[in-house]
N, C-alpha and C. Protein backbone atom coordinates (compact mmCIF):
# COMPACT_ATOMS: atom_id res chain seq x y z
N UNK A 1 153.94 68.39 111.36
CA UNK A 1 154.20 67.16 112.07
C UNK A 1 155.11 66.28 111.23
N UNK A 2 155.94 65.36 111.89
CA UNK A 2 157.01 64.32 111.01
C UNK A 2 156.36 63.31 111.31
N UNK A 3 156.52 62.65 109.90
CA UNK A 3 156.12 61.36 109.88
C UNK A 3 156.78 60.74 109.13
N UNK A 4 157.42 59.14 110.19
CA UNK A 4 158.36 58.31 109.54
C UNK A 4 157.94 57.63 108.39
N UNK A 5 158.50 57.62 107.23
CA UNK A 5 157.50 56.74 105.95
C UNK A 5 156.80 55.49 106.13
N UNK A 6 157.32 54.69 106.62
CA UNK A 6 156.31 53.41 107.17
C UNK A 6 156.18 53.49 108.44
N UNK A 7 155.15 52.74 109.16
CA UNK A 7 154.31 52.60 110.36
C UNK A 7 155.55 52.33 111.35
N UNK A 8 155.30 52.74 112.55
CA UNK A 8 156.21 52.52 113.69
C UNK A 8 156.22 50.84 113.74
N UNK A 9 154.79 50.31 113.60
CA UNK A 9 154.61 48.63 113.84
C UNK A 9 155.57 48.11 113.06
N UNK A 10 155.62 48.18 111.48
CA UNK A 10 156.42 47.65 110.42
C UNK A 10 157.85 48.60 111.00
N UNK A 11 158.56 48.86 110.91
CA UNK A 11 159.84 49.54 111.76
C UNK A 11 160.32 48.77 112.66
N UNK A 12 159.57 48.17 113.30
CA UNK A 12 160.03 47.77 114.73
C UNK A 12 160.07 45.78 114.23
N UNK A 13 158.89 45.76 113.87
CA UNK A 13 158.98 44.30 113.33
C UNK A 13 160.21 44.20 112.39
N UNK A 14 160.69 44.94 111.21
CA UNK A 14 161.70 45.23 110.46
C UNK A 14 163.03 44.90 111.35
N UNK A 15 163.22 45.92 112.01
CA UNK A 15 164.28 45.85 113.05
C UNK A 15 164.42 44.60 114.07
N UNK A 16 163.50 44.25 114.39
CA UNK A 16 163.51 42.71 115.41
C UNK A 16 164.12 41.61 114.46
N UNK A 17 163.40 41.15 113.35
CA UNK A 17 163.88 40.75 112.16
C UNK A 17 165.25 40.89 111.83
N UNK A 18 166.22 41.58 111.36
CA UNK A 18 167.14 42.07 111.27
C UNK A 18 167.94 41.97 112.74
N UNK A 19 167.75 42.28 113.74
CA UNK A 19 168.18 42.12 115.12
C UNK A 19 168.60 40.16 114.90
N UNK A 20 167.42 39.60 115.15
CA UNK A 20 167.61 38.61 114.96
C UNK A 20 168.75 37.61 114.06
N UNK A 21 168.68 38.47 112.58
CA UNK A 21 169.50 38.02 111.87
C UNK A 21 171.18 37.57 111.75
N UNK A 22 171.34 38.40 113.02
CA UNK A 22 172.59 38.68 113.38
C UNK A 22 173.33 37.44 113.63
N UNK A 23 172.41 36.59 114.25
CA UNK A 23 172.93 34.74 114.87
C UNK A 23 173.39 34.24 113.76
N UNK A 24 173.04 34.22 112.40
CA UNK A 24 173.32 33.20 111.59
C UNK A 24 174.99 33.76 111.31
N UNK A 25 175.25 34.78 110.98
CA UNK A 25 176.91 34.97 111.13
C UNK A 25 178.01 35.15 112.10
N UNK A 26 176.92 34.71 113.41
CA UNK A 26 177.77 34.98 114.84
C UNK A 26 177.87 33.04 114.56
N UNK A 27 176.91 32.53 114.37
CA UNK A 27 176.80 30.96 114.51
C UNK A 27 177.84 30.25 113.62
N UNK A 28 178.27 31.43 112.78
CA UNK A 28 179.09 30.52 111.29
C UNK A 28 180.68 31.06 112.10
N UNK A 29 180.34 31.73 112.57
CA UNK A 29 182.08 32.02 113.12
C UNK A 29 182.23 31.29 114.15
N UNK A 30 181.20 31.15 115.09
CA UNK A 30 181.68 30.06 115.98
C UNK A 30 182.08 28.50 116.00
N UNK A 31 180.98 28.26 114.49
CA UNK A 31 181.60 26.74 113.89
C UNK A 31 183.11 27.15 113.37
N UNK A 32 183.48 27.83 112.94
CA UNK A 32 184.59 27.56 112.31
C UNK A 32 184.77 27.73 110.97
N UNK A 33 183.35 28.37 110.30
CA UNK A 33 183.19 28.97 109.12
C UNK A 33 182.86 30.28 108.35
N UNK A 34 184.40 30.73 108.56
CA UNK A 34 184.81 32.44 108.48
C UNK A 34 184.16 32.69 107.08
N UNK A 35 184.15 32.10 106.12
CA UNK A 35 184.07 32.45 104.77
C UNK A 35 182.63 32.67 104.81
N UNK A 36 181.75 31.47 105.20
CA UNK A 36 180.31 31.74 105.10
C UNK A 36 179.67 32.97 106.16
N UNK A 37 180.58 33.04 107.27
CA UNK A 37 180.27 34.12 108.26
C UNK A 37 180.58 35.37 107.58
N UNK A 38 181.35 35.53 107.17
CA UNK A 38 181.84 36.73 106.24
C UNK A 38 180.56 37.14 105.21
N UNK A 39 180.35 35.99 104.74
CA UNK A 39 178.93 36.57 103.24
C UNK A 39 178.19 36.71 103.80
N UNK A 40 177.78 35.87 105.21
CA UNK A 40 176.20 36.68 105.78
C UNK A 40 175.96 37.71 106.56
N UNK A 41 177.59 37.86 107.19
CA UNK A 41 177.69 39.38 107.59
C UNK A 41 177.13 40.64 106.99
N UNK A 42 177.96 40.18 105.70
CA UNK A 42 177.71 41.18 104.56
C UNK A 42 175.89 41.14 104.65
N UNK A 43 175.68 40.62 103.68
CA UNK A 43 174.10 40.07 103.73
C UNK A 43 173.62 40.81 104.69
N UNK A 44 173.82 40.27 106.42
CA UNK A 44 173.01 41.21 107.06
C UNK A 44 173.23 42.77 107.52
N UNK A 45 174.64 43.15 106.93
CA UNK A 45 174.66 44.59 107.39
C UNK A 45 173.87 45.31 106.18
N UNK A 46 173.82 44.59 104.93
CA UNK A 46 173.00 45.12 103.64
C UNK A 46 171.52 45.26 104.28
N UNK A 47 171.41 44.25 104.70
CA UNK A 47 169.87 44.12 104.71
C UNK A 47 168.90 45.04 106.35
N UNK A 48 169.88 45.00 107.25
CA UNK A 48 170.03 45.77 109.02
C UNK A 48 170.14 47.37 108.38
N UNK A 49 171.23 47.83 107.37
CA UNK A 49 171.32 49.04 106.66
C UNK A 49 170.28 49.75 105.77
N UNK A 50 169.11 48.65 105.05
CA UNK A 50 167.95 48.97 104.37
C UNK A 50 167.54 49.26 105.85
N UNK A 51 167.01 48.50 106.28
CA UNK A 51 165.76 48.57 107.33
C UNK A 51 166.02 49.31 108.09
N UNK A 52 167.49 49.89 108.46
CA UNK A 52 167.20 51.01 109.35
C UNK A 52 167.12 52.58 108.82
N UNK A 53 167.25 52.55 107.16
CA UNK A 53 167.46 53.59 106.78
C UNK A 53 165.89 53.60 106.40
N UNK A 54 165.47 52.65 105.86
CA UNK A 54 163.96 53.03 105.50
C UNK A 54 162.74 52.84 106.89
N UNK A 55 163.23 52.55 108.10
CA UNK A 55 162.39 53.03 108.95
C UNK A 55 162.94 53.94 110.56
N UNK A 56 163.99 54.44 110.18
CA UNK A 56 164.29 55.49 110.76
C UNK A 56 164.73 56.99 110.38
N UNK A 57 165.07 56.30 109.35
CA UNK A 57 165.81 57.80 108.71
C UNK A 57 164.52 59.07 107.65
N UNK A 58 164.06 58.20 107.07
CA UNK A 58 163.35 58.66 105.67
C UNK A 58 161.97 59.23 106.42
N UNK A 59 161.81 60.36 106.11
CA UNK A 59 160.46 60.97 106.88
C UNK A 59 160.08 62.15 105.82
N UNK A 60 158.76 62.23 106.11
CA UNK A 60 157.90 63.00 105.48
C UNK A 60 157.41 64.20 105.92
N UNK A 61 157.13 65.59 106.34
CA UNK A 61 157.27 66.56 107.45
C UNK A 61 155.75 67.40 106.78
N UNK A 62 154.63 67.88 107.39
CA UNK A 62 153.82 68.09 107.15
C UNK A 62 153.22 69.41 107.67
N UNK A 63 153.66 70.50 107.17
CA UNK A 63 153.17 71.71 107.93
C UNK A 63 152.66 72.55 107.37
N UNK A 64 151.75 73.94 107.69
CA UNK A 64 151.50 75.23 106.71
C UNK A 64 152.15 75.91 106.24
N UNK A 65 153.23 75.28 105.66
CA UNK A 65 154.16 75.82 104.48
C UNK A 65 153.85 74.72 103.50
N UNK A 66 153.69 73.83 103.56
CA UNK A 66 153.86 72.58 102.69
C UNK A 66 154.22 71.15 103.29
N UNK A 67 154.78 70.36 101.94
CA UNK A 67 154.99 69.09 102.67
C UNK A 67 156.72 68.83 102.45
N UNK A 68 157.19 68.27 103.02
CA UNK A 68 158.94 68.23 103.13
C UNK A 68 159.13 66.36 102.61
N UNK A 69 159.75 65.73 102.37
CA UNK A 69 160.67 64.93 102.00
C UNK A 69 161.69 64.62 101.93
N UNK A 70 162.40 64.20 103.43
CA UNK A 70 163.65 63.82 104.00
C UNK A 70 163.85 62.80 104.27
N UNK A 71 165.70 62.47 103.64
CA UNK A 71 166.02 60.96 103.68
C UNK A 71 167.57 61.72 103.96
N UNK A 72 168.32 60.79 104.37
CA UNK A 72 169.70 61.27 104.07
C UNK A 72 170.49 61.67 103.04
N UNK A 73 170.25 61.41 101.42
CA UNK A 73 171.27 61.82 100.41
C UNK A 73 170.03 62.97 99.86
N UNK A 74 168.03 62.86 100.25
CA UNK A 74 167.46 63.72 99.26
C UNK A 74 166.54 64.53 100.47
N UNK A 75 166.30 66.02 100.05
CA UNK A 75 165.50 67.05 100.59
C UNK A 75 164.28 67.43 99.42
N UNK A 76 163.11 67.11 99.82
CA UNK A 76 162.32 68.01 98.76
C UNK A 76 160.99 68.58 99.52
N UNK A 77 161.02 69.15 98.53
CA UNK A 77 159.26 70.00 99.50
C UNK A 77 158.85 70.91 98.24
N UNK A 78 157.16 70.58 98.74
CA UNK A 78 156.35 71.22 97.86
C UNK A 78 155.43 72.16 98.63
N UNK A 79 155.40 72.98 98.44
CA UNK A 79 153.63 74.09 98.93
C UNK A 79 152.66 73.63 98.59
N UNK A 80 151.75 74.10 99.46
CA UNK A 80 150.50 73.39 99.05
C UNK A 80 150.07 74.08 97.90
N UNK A 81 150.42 74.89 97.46
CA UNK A 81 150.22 75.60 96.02
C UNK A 81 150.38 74.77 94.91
N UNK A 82 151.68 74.27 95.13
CA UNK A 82 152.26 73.58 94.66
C UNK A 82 151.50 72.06 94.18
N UNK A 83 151.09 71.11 95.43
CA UNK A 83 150.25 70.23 94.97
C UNK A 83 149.21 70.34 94.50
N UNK A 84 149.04 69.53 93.23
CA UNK A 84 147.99 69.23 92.76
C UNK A 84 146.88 68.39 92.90
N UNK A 85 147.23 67.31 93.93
CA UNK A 85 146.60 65.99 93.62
C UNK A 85 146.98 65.01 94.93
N UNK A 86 146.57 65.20 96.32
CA UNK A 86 147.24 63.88 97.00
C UNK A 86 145.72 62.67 96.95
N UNK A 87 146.27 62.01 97.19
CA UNK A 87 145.49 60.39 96.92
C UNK A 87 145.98 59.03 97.69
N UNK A 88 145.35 58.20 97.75
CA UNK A 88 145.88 57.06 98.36
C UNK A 88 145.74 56.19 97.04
N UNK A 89 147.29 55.38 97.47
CA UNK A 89 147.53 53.97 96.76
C UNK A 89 148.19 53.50 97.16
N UNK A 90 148.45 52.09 96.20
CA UNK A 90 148.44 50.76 96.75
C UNK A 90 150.19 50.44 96.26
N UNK A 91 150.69 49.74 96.71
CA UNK A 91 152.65 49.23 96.39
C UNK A 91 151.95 47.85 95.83
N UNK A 92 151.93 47.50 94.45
CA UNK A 92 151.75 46.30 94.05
C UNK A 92 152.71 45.20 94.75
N UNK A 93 152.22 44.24 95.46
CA UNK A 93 152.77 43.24 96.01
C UNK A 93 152.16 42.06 95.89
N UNK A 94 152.56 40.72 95.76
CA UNK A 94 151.52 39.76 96.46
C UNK A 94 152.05 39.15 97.42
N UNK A 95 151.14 40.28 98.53
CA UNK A 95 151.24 39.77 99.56
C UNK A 95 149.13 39.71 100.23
N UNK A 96 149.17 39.12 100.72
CA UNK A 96 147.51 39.51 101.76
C UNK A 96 147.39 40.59 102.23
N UNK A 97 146.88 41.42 102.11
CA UNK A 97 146.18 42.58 102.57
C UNK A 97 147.25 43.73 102.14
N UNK A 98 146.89 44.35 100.97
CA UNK A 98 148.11 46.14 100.85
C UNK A 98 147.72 46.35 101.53
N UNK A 99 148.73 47.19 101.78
CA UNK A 99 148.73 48.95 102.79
C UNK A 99 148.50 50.08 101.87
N UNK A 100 147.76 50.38 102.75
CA UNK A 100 147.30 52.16 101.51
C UNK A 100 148.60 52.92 102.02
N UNK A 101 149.19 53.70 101.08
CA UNK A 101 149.86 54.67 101.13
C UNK A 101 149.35 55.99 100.38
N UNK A 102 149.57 57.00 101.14
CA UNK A 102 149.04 58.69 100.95
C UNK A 102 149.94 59.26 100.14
N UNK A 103 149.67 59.57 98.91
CA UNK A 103 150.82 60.43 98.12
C UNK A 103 150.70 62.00 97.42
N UNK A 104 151.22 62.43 97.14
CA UNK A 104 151.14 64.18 96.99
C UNK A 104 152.18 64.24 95.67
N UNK A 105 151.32 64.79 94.55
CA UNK A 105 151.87 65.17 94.07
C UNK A 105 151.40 66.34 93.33
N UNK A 106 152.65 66.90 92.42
CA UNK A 106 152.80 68.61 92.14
C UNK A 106 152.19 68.40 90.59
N UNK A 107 152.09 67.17 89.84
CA UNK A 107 151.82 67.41 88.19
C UNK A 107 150.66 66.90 88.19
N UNK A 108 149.79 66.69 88.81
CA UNK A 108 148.55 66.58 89.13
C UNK A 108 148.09 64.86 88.38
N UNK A 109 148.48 64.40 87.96
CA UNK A 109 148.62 62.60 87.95
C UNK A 109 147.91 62.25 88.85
N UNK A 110 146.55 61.49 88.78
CA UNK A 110 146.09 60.05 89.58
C UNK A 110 146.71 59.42 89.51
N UNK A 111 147.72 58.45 90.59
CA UNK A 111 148.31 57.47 90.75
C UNK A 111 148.01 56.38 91.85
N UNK A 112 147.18 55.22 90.94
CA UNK A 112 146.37 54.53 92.04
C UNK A 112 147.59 53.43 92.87
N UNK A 113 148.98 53.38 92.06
CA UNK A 113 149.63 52.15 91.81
C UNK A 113 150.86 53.01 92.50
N UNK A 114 151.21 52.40 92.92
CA UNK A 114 152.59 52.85 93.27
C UNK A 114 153.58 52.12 93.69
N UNK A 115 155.22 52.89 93.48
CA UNK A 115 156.47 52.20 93.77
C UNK A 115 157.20 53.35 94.16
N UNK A 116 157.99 52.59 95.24
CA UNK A 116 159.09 53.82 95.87
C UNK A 116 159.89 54.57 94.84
N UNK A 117 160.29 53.96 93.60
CA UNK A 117 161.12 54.53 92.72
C UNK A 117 160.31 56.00 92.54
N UNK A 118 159.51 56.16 92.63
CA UNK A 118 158.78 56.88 91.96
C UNK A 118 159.15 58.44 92.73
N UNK A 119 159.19 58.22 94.17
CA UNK A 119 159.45 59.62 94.80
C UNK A 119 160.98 60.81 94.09
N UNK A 120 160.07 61.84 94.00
CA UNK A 120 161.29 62.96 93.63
C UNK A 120 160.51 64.14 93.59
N UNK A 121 161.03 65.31 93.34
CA UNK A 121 161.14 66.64 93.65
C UNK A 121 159.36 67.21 93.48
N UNK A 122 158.68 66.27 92.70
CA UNK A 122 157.32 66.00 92.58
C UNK A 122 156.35 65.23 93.18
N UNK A 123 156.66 64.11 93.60
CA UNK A 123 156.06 63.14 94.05
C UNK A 123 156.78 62.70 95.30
N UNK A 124 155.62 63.07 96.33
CA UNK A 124 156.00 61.72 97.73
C UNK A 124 154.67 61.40 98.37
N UNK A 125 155.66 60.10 99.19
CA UNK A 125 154.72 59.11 99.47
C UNK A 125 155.17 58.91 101.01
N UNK A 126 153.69 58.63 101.66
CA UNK A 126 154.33 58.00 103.10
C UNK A 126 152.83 56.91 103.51
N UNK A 127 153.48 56.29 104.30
CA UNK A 127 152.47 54.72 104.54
C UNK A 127 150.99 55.77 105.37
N UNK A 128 150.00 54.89 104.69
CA UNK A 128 148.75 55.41 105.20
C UNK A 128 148.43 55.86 106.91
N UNK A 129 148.14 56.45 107.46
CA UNK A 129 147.82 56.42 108.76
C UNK A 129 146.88 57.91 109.08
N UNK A 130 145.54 57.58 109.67
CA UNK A 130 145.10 57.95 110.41
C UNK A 130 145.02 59.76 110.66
N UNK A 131 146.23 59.77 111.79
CA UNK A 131 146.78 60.95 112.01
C UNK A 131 147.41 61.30 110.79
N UNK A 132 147.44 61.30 109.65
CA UNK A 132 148.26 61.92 108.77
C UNK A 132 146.78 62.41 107.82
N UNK A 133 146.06 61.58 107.58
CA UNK A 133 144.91 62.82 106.97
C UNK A 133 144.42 63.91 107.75
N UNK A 134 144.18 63.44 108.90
CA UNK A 134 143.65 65.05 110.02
C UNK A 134 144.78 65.90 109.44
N UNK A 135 145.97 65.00 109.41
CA UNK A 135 146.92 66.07 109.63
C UNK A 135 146.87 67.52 107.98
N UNK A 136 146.68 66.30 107.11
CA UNK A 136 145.98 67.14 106.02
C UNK A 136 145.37 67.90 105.69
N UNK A 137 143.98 67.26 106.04
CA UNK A 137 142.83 68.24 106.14
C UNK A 137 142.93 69.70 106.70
N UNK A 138 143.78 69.77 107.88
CA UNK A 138 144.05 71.15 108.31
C UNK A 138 144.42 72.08 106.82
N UNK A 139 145.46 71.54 106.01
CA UNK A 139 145.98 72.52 105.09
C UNK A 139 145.16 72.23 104.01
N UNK A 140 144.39 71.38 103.73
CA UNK A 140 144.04 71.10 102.15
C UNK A 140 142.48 70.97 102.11
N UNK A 141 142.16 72.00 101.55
CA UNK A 141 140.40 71.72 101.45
C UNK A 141 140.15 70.98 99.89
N UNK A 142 140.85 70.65 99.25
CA UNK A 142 140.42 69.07 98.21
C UNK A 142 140.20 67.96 98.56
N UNK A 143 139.44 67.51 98.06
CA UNK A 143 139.19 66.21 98.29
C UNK A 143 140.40 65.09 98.42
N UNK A 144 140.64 64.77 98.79
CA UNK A 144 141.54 63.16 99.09
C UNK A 144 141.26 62.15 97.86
N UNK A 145 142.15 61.89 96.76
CA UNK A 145 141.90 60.96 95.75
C UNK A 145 141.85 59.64 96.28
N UNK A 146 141.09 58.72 96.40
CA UNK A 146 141.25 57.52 96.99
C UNK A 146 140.28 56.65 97.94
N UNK A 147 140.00 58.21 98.83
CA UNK A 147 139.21 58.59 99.83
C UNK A 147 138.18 58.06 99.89
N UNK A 148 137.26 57.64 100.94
CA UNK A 148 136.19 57.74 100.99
C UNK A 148 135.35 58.90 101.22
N UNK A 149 134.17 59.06 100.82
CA UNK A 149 133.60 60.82 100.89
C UNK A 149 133.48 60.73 102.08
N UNK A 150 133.37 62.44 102.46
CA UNK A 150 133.29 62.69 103.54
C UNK A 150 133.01 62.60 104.38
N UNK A 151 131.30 61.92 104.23
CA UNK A 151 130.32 61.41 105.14
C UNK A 151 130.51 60.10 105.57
N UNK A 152 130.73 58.88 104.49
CA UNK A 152 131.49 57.95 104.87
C UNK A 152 132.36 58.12 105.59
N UNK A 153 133.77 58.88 105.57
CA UNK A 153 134.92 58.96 106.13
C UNK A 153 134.99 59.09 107.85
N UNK A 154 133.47 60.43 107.73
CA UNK A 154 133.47 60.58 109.33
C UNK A 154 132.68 59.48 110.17
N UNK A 155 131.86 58.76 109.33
CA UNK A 155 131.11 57.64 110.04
C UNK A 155 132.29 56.48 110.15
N UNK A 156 132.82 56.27 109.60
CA UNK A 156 134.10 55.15 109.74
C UNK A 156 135.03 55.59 110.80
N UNK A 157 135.78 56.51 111.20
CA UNK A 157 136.32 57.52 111.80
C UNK A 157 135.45 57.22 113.63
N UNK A 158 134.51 57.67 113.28
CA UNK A 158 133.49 57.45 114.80
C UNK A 158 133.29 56.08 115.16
N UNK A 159 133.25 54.97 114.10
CA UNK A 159 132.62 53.36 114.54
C UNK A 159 134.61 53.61 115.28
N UNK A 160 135.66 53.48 114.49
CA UNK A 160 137.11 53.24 114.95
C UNK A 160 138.26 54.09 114.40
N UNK A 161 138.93 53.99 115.36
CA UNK A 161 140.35 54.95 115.05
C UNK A 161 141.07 54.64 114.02
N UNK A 162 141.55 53.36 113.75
CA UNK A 162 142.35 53.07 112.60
C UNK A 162 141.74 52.84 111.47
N UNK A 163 141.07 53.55 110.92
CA UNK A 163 140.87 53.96 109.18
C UNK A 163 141.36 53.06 108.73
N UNK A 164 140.86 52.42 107.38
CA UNK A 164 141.72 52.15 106.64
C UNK A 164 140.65 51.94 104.74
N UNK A 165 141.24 52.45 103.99
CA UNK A 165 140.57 52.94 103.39
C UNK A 165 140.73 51.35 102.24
């Protein structure tokens, strides 16, 4: 199964955001201020160009061969042989409430902490969800680092759909 690295919700809010952004350099050209319309152009095709590359493009692919890691300039994939260790963690932010993110990696590292820099030919990461541990569990009889045990997991699972660990 493919799965886009962050949540369809954050994607779409991303993109509305960015959609939006567009007025402040349509607004500066219509006053009559090319120069400032010009830098926020820039500005927002930088910033419309993140957000659509990190929530359309960049995906994670999950099957009984292994796990895949696709973006436009990088390809990687590991076997499940290959991994040692997937787990959930956290993107240090301060913001209210992290998002758990699910990560897999091949050198067998607990990594409770995480940053995007971090993904490569060893390590990937995609935003926590739901359908992506079932989707796991099919190939991986280890435990989930992060996880709640099993029994927990399925009683949480039955009270509601969206998990969140």
């Amino acid at each position: 199964m493919k799965y886009r690295i962050v949540k369809p919700q954050v994607a779409s809010i991303a993109l509305i955001f960015t959609g939006i952004g567009i007025g402040l350099p349509i607004l500066c050209f219509l006053f009559g201020e090319l120069w400032y319309g010009l830098i926020f152009l820039v500005v927002w095709l930088w910033g419309f160009g993140g957000a659509l590359i990190q929530c359309l493009v960049k995906k994670v692919v999950i099957g009984d061969r292994g796990v895949e890691y696709i973006s436009l300039i990088r390809h990687y994939e590991m076997s499940w042989a290959d991994i040692k260790i997937i787990g959930i963690g956290y993107i240090p932010i301060k913001a209210p409430g992290r998002q758990p993110w699910i990560y897999f990696a091949a050198d067998g590292i607990s990594c409770p902490m995480l940053n995007a820099r971090m993904i490569n030919e060893k390590f990937f990461m995609v935003s926590y969800r739901y359908e992506i541990v079932i989707e796991i569990k099919k190939y991986w009889q280890n435990e989930i680092d992060g996880l709640y045990s099993e029994s927990d997991f399925e009683k949480r699972v039955n009270k509601k759909k969206g998990f969140r660990p």
